[in-house]
Protein backbone atom coordinates (compact mmCIF):
# COMPACT_ATOMS: atom_id res chain seq x y z
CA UNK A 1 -9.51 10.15 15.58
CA UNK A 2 -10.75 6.46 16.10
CA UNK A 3 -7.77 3.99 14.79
CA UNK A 4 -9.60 1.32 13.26
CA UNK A 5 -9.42 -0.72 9.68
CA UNK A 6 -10.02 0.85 6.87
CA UNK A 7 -9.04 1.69 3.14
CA UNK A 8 -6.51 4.52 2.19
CA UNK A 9 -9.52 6.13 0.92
CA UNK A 10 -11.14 5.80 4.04
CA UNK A 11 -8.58 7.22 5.88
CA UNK A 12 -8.37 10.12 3.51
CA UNK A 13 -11.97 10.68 4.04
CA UNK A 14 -11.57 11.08 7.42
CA UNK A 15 -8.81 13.61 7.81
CA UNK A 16 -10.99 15.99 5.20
CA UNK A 17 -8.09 15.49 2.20
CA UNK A 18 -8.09 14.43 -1.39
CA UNK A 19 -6.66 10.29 -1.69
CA UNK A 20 -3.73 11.56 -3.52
CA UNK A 21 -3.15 14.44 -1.29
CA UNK A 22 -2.66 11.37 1.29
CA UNK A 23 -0.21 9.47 -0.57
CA UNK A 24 2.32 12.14 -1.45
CA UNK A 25 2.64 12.98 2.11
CA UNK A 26 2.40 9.42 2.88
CA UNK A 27 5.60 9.41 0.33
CA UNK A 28 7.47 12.60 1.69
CA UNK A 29 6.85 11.79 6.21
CA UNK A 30 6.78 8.17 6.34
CA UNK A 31 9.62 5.69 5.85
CA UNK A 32 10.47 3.83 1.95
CA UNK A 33 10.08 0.35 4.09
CA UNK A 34 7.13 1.03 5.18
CA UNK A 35 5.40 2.55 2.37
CA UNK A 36 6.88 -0.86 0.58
CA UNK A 37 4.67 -2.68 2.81
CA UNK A 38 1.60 -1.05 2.49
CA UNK A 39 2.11 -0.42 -1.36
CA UNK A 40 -0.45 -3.39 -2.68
CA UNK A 41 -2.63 -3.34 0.45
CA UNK A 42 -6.03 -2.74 0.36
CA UNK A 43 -6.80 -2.66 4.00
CA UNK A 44 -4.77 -0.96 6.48
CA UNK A 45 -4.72 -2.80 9.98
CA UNK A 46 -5.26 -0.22 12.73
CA UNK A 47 -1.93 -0.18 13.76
CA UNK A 48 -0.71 1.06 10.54
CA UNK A 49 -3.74 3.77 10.06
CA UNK A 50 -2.83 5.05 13.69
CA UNK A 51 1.50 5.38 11.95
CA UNK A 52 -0.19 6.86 8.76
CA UNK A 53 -1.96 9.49 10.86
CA UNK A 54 1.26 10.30 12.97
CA UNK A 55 3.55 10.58 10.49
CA UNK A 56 1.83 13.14 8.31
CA UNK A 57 0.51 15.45 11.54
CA UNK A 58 3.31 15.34 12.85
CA UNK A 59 2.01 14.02 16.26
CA UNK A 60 4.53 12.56 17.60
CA UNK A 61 7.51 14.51 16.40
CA UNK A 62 10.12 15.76 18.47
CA UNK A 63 11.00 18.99 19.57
């Protein structure tokens, strides 16, 4: 997937899911703080798209 700025609709679009299919597992993988932050946004940066992504794949999760 190419990181780059977009919406949380955007984002959504691109990983084939419904927008509020992305938020409630926005809610349950990723951090309060975070999800704080990026409450009011409407533009995600690409570094926060790229955490987004992560979190709810489960990329970079341990073994």
């Amino acid at each position: 997937m190419e990181y780059r700025t977009m919406s949380k609709k955007e984002l959504a679009a691109e990983l084939d899911i419904h927008p509020s299919t992305l938020t409630r597992r926005m809610e349950k993988c990723l951090k309060p703080e975070f999800m704080k932050h990026i409450k009011d946004k409407s533009l995600l940066f690409e570094n926060e798209v790229k955490h987004i992504h992560e979190g709810i794949t489960g990329i970079n999760k341990k073994w």
